[in-house]
C-alpha atoms as a PDB file:
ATOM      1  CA  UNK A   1      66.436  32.632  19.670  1.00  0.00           C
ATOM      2  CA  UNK A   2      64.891  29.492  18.321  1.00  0.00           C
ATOM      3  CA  UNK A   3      66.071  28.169  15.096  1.00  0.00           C
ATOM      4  CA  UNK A   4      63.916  28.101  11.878  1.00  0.00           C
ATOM      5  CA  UNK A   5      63.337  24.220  12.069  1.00  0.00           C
ATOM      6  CA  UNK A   6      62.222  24.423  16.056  1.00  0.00           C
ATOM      7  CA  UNK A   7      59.866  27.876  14.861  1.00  0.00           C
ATOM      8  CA  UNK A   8      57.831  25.760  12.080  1.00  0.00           C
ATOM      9  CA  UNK A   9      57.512  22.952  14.578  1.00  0.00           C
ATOM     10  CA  UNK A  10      56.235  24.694  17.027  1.00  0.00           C
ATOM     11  CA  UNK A  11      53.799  26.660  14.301  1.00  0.00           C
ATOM     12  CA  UNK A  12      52.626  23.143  12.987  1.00  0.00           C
ATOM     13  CA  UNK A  13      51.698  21.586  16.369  1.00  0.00           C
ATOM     14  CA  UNK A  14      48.941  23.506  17.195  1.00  0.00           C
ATOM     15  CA  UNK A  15      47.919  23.321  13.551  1.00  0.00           C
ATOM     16  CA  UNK A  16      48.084  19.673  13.913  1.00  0.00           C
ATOM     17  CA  UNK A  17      46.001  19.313  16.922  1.00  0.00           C
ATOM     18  CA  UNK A  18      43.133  22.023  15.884  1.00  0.00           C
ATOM     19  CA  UNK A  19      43.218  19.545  12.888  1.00  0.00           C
ATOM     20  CA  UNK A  20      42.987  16.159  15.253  1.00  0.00           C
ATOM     21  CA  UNK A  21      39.988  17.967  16.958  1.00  0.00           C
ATOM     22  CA  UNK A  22      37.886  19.165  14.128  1.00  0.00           C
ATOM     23  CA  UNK A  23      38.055  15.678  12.352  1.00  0.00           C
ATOM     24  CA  UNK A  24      36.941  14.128  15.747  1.00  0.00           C
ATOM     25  CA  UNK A  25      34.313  16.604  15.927  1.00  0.00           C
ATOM     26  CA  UNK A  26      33.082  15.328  12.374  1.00  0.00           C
ATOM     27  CA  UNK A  27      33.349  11.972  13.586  1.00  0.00           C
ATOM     28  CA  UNK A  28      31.302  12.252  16.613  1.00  0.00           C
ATOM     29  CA  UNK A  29      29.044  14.267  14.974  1.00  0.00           C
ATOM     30  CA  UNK A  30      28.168  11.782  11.809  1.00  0.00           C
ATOM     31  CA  UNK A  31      28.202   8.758  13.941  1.00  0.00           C
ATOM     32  CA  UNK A  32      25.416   9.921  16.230  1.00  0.00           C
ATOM     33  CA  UNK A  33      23.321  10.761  12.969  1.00  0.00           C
ATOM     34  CA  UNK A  34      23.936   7.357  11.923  1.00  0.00           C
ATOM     35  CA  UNK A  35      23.203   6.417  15.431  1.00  0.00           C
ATOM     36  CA  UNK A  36      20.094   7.948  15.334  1.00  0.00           C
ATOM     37  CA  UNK A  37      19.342   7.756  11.793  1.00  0.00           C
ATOM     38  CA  UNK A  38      16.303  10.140  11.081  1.00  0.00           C
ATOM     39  CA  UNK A  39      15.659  13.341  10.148  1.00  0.00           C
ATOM     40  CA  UNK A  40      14.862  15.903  12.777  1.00  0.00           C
ATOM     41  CA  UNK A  41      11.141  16.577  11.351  1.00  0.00           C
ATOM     42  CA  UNK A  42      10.711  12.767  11.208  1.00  0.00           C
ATOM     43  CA  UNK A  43      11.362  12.020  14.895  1.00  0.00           C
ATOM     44  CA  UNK A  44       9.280  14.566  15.685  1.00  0.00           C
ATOM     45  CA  UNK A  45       6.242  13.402  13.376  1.00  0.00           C
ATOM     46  CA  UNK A  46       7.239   9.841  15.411  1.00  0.00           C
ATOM     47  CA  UNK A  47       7.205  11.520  18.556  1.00  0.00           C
ATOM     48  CA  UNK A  48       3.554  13.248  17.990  1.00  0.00           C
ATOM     49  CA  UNK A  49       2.094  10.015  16.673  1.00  0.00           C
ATOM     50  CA  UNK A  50       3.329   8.346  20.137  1.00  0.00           C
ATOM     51  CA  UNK A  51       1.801  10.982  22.317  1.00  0.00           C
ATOM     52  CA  UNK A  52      -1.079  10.707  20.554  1.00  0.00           C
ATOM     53  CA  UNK A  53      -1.477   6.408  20.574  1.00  0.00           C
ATOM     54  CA  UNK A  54      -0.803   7.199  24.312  1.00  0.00           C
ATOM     55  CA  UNK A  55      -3.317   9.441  24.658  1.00  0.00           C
ATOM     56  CA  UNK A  56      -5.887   7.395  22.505  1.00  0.00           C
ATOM     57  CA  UNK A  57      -6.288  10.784  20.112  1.00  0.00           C
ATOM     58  CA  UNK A  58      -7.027   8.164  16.952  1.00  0.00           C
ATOM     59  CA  UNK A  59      -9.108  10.576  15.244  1.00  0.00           C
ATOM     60  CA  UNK A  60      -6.478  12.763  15.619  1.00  0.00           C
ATOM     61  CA  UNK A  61      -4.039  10.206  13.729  1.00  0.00           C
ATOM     62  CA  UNK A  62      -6.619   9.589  11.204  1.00  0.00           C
ATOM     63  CA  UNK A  63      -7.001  13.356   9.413  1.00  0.00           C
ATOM     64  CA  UNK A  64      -3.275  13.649   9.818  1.00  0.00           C
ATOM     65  CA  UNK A  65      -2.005  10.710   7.931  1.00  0.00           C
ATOM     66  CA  UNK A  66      -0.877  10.435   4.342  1.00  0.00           C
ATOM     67  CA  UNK A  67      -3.092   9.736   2.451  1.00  0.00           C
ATOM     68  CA  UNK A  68      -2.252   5.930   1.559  1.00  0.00           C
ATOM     69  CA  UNK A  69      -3.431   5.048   5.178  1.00  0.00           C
ATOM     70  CA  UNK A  70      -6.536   6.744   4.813  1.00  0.00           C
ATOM     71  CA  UNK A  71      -7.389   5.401   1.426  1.00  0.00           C
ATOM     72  CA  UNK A  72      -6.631   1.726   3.082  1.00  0.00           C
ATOM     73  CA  UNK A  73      -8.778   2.342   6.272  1.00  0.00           C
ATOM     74  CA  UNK A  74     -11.680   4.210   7.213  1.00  0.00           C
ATOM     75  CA  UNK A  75     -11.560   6.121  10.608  1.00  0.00           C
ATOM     76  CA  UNK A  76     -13.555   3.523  12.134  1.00  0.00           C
ATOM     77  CA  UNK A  77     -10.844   1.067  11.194  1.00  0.00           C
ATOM     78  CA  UNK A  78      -8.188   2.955  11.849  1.00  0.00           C
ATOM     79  CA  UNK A  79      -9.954   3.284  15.724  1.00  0.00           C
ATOM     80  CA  UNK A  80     -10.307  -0.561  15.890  1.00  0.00           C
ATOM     81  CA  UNK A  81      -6.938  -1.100  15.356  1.00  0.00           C
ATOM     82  CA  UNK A  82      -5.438   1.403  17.537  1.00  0.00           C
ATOM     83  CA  UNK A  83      -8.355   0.273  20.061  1.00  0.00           C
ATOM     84  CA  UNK A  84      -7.068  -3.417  19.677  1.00  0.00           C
ATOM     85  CA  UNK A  85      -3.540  -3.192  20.101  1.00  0.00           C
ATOM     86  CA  UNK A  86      -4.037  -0.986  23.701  1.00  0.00           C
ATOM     87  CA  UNK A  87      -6.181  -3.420  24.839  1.00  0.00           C
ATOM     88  CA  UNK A  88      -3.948  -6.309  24.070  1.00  0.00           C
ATOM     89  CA  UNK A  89      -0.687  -4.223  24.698  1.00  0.00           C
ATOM     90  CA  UNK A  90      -1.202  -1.920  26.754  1.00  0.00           C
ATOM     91  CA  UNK A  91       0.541   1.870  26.657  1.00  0.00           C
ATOM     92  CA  UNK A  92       4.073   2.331  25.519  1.00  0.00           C
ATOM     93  CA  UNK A  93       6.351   1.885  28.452  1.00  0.00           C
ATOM     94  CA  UNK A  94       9.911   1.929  26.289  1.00  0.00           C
ATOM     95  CA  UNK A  95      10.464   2.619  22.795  1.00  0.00           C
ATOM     96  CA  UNK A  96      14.174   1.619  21.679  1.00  0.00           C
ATOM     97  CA  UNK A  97      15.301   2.746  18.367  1.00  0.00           C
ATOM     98  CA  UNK A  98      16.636  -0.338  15.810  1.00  0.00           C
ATOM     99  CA  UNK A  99      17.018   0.398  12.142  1.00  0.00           C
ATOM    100  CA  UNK A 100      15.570   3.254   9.510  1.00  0.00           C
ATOM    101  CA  UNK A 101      15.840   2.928   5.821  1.00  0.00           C
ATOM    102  CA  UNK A 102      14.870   5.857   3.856  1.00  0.00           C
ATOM    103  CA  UNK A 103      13.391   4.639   0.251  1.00  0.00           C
ATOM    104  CA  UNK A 104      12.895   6.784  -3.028  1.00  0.00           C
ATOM    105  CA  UNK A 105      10.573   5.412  -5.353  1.00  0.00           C
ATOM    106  CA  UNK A 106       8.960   7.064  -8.212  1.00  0.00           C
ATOM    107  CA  UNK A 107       6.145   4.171  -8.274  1.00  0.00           C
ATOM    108  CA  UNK A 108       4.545   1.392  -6.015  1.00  0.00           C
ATOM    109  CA  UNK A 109       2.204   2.175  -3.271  1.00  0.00           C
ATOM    110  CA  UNK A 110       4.482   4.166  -1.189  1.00  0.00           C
ATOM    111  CA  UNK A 111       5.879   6.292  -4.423  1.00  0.00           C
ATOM    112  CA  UNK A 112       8.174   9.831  -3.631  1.00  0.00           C
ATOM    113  CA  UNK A 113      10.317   9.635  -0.382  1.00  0.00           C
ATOM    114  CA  UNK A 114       9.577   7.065   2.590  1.00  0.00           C
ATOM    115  CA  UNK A 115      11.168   6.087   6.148  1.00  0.00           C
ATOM    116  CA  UNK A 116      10.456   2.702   7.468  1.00  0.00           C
ATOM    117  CA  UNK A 117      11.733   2.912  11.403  1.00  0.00           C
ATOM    118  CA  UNK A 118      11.368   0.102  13.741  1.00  0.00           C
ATOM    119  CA  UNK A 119      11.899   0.227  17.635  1.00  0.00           C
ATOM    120  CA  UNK A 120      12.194  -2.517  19.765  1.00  0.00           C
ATOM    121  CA  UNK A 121       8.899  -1.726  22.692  1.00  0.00           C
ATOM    122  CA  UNK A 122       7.925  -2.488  26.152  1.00  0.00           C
ATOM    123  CA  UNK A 123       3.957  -1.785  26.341  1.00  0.00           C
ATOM    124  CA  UNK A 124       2.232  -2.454  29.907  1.00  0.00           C
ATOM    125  CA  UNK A 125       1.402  -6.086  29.007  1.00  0.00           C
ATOM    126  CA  UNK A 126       4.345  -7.191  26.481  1.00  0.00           C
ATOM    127  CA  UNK A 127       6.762  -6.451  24.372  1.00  0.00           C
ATOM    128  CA  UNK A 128       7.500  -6.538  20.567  1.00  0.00           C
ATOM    129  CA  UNK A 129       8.870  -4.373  17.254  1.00  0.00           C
ATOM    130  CA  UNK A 130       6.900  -1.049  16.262  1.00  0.00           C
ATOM    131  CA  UNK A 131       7.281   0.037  12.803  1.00  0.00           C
ATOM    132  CA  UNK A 132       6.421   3.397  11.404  1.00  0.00           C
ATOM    133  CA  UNK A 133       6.085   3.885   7.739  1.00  0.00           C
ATOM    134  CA  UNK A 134       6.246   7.831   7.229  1.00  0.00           C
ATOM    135  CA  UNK A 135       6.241   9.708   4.015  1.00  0.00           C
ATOM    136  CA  UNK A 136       7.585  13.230   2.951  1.00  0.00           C
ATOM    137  CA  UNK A 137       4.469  15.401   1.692  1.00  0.00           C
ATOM    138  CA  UNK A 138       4.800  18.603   0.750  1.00  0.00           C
ATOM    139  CA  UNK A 139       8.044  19.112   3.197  1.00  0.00           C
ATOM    140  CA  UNK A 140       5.868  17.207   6.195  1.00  0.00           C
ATOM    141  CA  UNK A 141       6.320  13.361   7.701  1.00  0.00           C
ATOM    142  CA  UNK A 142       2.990  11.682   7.809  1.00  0.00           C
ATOM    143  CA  UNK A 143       2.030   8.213   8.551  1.00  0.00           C
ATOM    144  CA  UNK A 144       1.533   5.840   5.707  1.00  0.00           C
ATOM    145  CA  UNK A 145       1.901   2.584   7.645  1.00  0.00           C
ATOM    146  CA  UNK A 146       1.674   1.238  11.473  1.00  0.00           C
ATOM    147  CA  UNK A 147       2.301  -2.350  12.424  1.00  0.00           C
ATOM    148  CA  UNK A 148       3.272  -3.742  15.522  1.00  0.00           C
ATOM    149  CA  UNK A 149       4.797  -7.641  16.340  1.00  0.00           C
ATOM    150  CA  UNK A 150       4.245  -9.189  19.664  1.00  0.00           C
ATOM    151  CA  UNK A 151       3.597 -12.620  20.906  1.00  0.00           C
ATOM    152  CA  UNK A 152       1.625 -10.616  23.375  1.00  0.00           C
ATOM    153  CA  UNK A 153      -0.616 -10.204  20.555  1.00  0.00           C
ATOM    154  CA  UNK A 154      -1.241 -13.836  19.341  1.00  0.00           C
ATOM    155  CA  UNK A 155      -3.101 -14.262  22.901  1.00  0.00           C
END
């Protein structure tokens, strides 16, 4: 027969190491969020915006975005630009996540809730920083902004 002191050691142990494991679970799970750093519905809006530079649907980009980038281009615009940067650029090889920095504002051209995410990319013919400027409408990401940096661009 163990004694009382070996009993509630033995009881504790396990205790301890469910413990151990559910804090590590926490841990791993906040440090890929952080990792990551955007909401699910956000990557996805990314991720649709992507397929559709790569597959020149502009129009398409147009009529879905917020409303501040159609009030600052017209769809012709909008086209040039996207036209522009595939010539120069090429299609989207690689698209490495960097940084996102979710805003709140309650004024300013971008006013409610924003994400500014920036990847480091590798088009066909260079390679430079993407940034997507989303905002949260009515529960739904839409693009506000779009700017990409390249050297590859100055040529």
């Amino acid at each position: 027969m163990r004694s009382p002191a070996t009993s509630t050691r033995h009881i504790k142990r396990p205790a301890i190491y469910l413990l151990l494991l559910y804090a590590a679970l926490i841990v791993s799970c906040t440090v890929d969020q952080k990792r990551s750093g955007l909401p699910t519905q956000a990557q996805t809006a990314i991720d649709s915006i992507g397929e559709d530079l790569d597959q020149q649907r502009y129009e398409k980009i147009y009529n879905e975005a917020a409303e501040e980038w159609r009030s600052a281009n017209t769809p012709e615009q909008s086209e040039a630009v996207f036209k522009t940067l595939r010539e120069k650029l090429g299609g989207v090889r690689t698209r490495d996540y960097q940084t996102a920095r979710e805003e709140q504002s309650s004024s300013g051209p971008l006013s409610g809730h924003s994400l500014v995410v920036t990847y480091y990319t590798t088009f066909e013919r260079g390679a430079g920083m993407e940034t997507f400027t989303l905002v949260e409408r009515q529960g739904q990401w839409q693009l506000a902004r779009y700017f990409v940096n390249s050297n590859a661009l100055k040529q």
